[in-house]
C-alpha atoms as a PDB file:
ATOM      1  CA  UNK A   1       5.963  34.366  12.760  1.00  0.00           C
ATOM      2  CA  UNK A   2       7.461  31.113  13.821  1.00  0.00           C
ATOM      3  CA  UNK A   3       6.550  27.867  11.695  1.00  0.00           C
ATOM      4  CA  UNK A   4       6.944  24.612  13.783  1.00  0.00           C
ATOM      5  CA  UNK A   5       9.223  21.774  12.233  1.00  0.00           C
ATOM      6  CA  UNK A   6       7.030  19.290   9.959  1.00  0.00           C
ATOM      7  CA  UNK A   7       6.932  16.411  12.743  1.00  0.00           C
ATOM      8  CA  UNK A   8       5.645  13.607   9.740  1.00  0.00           C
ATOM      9  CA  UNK A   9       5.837  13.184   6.110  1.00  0.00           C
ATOM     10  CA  UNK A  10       2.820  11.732   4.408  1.00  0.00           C
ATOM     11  CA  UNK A  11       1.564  10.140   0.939  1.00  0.00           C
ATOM     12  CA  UNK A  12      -1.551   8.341  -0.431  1.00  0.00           C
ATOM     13  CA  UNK A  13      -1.293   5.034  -1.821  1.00  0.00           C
ATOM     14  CA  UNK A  14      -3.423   2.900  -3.870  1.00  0.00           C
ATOM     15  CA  UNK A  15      -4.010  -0.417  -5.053  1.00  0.00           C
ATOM     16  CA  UNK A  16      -7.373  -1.954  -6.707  1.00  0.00           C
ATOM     17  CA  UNK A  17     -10.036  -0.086  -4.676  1.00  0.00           C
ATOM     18  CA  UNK A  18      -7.801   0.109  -1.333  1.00  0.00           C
ATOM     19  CA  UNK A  19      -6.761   3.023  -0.200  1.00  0.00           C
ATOM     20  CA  UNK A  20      -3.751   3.726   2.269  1.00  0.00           C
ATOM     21  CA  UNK A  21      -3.071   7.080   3.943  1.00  0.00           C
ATOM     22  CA  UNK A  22       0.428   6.891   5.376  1.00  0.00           C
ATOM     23  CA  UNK A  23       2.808   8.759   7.914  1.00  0.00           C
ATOM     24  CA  UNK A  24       6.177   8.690   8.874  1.00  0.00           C
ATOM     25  CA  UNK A  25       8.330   9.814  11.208  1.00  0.00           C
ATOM     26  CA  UNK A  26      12.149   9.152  12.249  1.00  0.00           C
ATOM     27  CA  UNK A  27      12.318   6.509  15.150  1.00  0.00           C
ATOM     28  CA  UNK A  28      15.088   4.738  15.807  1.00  0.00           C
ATOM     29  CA  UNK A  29      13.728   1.126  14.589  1.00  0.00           C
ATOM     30  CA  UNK A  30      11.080   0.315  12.131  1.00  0.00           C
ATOM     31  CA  UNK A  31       7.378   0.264  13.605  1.00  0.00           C
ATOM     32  CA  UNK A  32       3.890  -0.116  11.871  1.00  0.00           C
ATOM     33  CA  UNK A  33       1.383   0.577  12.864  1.00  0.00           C
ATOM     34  CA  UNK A  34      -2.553   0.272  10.483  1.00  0.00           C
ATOM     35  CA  UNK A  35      -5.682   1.077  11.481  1.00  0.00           C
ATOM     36  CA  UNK A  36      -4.581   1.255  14.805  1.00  0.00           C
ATOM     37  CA  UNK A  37      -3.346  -2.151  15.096  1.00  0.00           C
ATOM     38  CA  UNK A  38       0.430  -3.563  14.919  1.00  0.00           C
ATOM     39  CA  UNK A  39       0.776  -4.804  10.766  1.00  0.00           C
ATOM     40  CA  UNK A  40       1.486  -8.254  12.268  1.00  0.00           C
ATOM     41  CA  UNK A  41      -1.909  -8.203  14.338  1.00  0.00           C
ATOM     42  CA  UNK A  42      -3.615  -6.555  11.430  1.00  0.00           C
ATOM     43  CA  UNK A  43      -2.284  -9.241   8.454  1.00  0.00           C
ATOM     44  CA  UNK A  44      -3.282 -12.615   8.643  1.00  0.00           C
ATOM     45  CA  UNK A  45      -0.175 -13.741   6.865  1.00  0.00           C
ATOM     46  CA  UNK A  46       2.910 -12.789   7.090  1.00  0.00           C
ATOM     47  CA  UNK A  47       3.017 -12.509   3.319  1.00  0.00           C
ATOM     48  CA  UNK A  48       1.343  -9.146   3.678  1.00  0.00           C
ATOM     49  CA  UNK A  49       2.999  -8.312   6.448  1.00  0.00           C
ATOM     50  CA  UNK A  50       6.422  -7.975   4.636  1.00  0.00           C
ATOM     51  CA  UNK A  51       4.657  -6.594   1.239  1.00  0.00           C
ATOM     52  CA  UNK A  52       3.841  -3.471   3.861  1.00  0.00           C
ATOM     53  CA  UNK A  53       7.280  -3.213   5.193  1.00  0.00           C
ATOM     54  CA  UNK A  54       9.067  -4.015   1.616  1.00  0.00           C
ATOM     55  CA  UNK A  55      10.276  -0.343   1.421  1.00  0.00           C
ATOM     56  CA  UNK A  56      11.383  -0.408   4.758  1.00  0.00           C
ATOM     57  CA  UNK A  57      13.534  -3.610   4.405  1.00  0.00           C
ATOM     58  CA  UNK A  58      15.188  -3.043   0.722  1.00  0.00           C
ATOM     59  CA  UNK A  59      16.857   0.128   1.768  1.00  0.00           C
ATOM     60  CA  UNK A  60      17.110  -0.350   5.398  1.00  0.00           C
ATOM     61  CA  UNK A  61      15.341   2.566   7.202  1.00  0.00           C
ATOM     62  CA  UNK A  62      14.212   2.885  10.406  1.00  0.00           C
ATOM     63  CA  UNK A  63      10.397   4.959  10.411  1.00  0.00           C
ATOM     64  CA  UNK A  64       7.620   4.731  12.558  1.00  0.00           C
ATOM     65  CA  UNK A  65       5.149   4.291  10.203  1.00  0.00           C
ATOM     66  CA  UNK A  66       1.236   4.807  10.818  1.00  0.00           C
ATOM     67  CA  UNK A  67      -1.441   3.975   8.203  1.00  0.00           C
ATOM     68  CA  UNK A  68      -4.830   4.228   7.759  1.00  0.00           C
ATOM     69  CA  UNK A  69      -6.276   2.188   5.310  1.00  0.00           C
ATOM     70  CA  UNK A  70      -9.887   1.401   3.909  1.00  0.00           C
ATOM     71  CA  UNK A  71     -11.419  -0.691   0.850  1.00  0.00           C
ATOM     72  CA  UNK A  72     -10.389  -3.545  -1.242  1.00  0.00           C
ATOM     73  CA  UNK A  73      -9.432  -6.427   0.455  1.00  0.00           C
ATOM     74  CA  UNK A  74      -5.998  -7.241   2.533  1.00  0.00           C
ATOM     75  CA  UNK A  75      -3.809  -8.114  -0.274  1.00  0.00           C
ATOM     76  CA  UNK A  76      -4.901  -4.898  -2.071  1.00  0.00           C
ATOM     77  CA  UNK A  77      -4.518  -3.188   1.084  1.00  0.00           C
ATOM     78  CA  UNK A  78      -0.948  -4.347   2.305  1.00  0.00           C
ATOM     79  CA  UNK A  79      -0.134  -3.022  -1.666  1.00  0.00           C
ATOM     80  CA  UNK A  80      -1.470   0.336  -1.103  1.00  0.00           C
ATOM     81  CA  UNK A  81       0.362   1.079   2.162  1.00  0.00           C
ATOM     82  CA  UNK A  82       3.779  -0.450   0.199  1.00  0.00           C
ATOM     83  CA  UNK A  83       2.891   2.102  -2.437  1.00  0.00           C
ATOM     84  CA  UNK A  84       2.312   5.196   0.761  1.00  0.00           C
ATOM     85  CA  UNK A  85       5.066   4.092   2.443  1.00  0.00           C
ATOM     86  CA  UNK A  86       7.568   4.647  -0.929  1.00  0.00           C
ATOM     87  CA  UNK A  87       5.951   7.958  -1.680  1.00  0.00           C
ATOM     88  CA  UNK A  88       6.654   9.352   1.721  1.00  0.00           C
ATOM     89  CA  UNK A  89      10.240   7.368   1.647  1.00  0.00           C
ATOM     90  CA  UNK A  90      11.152   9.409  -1.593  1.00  0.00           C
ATOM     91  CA  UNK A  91       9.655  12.595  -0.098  1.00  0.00           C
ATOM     92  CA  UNK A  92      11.810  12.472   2.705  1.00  0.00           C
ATOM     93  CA  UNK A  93      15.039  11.468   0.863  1.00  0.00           C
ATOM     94  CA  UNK A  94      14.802  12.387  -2.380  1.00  0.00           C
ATOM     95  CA  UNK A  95      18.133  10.184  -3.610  1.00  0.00           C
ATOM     96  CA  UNK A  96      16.418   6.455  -2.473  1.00  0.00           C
ATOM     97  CA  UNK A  97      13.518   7.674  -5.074  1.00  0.00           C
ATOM     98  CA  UNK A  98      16.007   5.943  -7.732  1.00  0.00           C
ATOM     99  CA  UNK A  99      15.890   2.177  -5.824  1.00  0.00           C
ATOM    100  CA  UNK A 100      12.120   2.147  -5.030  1.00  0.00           C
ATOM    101  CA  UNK A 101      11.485   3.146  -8.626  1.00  0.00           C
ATOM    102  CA  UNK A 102      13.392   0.012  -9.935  1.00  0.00           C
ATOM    103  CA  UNK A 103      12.406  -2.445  -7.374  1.00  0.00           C
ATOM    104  CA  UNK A 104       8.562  -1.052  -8.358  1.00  0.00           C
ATOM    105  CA  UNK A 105       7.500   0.300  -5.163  1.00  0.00           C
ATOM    106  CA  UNK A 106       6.131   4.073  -7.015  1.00  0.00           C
ATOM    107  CA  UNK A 107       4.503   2.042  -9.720  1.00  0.00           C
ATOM    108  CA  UNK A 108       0.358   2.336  -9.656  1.00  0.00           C
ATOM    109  CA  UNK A 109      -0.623  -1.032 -10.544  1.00  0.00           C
ATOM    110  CA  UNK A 110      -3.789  -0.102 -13.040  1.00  0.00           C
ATOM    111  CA  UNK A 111      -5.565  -3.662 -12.765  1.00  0.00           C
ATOM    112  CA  UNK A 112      -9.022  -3.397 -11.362  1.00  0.00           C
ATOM    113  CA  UNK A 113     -12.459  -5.340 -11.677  1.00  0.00           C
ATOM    114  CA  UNK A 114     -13.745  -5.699 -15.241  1.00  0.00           C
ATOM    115  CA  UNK A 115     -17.132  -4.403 -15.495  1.00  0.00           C
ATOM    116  CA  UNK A 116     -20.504  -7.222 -16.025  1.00  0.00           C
ATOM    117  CA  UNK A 117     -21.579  -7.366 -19.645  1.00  0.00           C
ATOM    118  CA  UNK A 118     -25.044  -8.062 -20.373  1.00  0.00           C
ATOM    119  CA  UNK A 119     -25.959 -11.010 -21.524  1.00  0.00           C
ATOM    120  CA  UNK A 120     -23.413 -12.531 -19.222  1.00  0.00           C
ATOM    121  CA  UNK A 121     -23.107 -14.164 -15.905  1.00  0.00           C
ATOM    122  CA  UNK A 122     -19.961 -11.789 -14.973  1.00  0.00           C
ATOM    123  CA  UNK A 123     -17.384  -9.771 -16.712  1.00  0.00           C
ATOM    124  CA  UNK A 124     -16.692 -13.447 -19.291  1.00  0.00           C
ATOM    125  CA  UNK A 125     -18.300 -15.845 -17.619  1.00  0.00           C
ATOM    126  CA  UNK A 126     -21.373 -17.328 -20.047  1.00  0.00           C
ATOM    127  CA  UNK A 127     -24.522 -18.851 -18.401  1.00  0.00           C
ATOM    128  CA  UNK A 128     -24.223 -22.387 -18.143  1.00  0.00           C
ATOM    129  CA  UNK A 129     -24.917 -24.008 -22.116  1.00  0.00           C
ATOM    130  CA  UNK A 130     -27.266 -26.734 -22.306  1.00  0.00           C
ATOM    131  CA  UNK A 131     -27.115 -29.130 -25.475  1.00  0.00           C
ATOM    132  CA  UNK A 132     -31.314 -30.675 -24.597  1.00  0.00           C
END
């Protein structure tokens, strides 16, 4: 029985409630493509546009990256594919896993939305106090 080659490496990444499913494969420059835009037509800033490709950029590797990427908002979402994108990076080369663990890139950032309490406006804010 012949197996074909593996073609991409993927990962999940996270962030908030975002959600980033990510694939790479070797190209011979760095390309990224989400939700089936380019990252610079999909980001409205290029802040998140260079939060996506941060993996990319600190070790200087040349993927064609593809992610598809749902919930939270852009921020959150440019975070998850950084996250995807690191996770497949280590996969692939197992000796950069070092660098993206101490510039943070592996790290699941645990903050989320505090839950409403009762009694409460939101998650701390009070209803407005009235003296008269």
């Amino acid at each position: 029985m012949v197996t074909k080659p593996e073609r991409y490496t993927e990962a999940i990444g996270r962030r908030k409630t975002a959600t980033a499913r990510v694939r790479i494969e070797a190209a011979k420059s760095a390309s990224m493509i989400v939700n089936g835009k380019s990252a610079d037509a999909y980001f409205p800033l290029q802040d998140m546009v260079q939060t996506a490709y941060a993996p990319l950029s600190a070790l200087g590797a040349h993927y064609a990256v593809s992610a598809k990427v749902r919930g939270g908002g852009l921020k959150a979402q440019a975070e998850a594919i950084r996250m995807g994108l690191s996770r497949a990076m280590a996969e692939v080369v197992p000796e950069q896993r070092k660098d993206l663990k101490v510039r943070g890139f592996l790290k699941r950032d645990p903050r989320g939305k505090e839950r409403k309490k009762f009694g409460l406006k939101a998650a701390r804010r009070a209803p407005q106090w009235s003296k008269r």
